[in-house]
C-alpha atoms as a PDB file:
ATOM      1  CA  UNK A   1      30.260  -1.736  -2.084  1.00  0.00           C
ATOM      2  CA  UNK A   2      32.425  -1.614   0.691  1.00  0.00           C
ATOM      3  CA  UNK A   3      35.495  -4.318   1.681  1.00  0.00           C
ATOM      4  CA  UNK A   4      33.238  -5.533   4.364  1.00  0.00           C
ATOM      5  CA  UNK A   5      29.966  -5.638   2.841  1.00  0.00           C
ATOM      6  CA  UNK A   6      31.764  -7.373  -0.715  1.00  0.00           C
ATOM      7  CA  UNK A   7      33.541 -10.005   1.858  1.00  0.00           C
ATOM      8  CA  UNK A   8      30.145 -10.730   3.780  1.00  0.00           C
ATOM      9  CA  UNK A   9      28.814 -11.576   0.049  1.00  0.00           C
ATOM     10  CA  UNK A  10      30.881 -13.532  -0.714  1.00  0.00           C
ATOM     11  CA  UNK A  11      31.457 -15.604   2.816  1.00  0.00           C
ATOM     12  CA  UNK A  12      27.433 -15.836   1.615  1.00  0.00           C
ATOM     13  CA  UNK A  13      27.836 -17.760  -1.368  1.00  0.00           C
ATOM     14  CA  UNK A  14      30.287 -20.124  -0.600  1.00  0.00           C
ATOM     15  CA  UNK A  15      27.619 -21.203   2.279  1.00  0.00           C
ATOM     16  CA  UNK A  16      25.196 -21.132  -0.148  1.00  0.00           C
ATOM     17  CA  UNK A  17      26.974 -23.425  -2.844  1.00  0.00           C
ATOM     18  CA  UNK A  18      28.424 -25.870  -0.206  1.00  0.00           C
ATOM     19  CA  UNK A  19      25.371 -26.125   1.892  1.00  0.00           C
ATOM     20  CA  UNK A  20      23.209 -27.075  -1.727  1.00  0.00           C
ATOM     21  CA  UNK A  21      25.740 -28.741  -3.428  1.00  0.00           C
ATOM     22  CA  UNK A  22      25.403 -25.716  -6.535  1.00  0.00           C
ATOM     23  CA  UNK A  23      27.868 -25.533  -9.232  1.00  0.00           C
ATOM     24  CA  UNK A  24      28.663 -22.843 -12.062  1.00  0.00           C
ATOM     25  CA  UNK A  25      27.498 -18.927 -11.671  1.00  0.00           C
ATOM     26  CA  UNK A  26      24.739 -18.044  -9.967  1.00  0.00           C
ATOM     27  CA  UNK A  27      22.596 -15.987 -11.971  1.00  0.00           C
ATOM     28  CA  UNK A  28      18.828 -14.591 -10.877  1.00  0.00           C
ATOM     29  CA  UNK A  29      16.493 -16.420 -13.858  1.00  0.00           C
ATOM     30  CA  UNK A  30      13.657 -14.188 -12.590  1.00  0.00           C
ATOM     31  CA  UNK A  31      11.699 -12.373  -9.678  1.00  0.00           C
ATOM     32  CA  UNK A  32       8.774 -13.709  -7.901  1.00  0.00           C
ATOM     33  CA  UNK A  33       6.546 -12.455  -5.205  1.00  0.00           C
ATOM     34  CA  UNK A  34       4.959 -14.701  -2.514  1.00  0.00           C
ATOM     35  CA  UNK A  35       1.114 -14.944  -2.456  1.00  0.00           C
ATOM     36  CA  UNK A  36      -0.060 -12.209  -0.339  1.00  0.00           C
ATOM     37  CA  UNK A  37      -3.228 -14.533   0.314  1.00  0.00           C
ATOM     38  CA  UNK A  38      -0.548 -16.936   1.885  1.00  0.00           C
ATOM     39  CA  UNK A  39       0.586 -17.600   5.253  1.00  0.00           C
ATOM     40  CA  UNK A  40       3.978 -16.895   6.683  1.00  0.00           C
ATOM     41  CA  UNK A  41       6.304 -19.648   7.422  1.00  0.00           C
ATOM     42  CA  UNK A  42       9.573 -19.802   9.254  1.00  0.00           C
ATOM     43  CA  UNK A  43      12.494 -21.266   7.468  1.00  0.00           C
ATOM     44  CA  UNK A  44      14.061 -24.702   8.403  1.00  0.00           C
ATOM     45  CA  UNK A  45      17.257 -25.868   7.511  1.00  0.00           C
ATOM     46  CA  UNK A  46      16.923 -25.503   3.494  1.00  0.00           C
ATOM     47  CA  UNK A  47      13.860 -23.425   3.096  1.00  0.00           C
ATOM     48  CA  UNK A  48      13.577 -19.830   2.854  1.00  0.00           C
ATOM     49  CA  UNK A  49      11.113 -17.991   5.781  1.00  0.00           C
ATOM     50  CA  UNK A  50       8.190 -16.517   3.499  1.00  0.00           C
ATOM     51  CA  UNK A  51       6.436 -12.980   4.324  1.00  0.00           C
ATOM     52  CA  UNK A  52       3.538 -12.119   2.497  1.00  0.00           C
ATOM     53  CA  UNK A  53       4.121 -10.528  -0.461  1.00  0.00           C
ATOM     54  CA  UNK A  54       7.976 -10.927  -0.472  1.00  0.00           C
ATOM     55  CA  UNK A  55       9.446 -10.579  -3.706  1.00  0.00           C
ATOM     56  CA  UNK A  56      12.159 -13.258  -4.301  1.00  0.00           C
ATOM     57  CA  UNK A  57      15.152 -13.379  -6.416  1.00  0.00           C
ATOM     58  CA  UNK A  58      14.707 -17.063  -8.332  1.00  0.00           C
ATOM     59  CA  UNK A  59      17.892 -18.756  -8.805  1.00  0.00           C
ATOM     60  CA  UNK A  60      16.788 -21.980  -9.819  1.00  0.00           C
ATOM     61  CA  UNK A  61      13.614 -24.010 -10.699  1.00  0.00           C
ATOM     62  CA  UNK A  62      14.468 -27.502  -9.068  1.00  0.00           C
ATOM     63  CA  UNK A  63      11.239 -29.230  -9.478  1.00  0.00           C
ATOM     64  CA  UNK A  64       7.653 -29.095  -9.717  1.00  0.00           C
ATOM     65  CA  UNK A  65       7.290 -28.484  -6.156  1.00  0.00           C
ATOM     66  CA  UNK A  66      10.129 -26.249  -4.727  1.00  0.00           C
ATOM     67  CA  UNK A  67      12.425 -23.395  -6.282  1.00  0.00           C
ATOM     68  CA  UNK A  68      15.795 -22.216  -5.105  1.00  0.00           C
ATOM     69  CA  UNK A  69      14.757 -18.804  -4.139  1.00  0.00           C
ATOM     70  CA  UNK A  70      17.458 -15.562  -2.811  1.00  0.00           C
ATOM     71  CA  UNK A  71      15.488 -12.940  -0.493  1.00  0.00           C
ATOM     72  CA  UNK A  72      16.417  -9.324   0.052  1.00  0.00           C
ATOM     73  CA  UNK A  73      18.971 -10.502   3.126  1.00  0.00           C
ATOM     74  CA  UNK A  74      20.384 -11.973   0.759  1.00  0.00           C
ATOM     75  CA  UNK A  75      19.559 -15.627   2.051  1.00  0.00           C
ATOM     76  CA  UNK A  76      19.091 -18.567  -0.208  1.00  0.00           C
ATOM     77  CA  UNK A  77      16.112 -21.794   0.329  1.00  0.00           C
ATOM     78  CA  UNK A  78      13.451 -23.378  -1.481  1.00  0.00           C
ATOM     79  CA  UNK A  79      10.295 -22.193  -1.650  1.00  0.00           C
ATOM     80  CA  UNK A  80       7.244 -23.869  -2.614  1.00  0.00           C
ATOM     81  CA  UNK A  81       6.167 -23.281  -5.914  1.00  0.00           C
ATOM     82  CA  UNK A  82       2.471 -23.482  -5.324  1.00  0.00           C
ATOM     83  CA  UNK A  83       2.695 -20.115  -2.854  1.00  0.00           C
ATOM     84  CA  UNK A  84       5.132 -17.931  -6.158  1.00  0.00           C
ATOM     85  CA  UNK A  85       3.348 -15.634  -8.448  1.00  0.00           C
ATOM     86  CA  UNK A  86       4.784 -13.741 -11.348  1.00  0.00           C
ATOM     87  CA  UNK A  87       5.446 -10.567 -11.460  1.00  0.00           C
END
């Protein structure tokens, strides 16, 4: 990784943990793709903007309806867990 790239990261998850109030290491519990059968939806200010069959770093499973989700851009949101599958 270079300087800028490892500083960009980590500008990243200081947003991330002040904008959702998260606490301790984060650590990917598992990867999930988005329903390809789903449609795509723009993020707003806490959710994550869904493409069909996205796969999704999951950080955290915050309740029955939403999970705290990490795309490829490295860009954190909820996600609804009725539009997940496993992989």
């Amino acid at each position: 990784m270079t300087l800028k790239a490892c500083k960009k990261e980590e500008k990243m998850d200081r947003e991330f943990r002040k904008k959702f109030k998260f606490e301790g290491s984060i650590n990917v519990l598992t990867q999930m793709m988005v329903d390809p059968a789903t449609t795509e939806k723009r993020g707003g200010a806490k959710n994550l903007p869904l493409r069909r069959g996205e796969i999704l770093d999951v950080i955290q499973f915050t309740n029955q309806k939403q999970i705290l989700c990490r795309n490829s851009q490295g860009r954190y949101g909820y996600v609804p867990q009725a539009v997940m599958l496993p992989l």
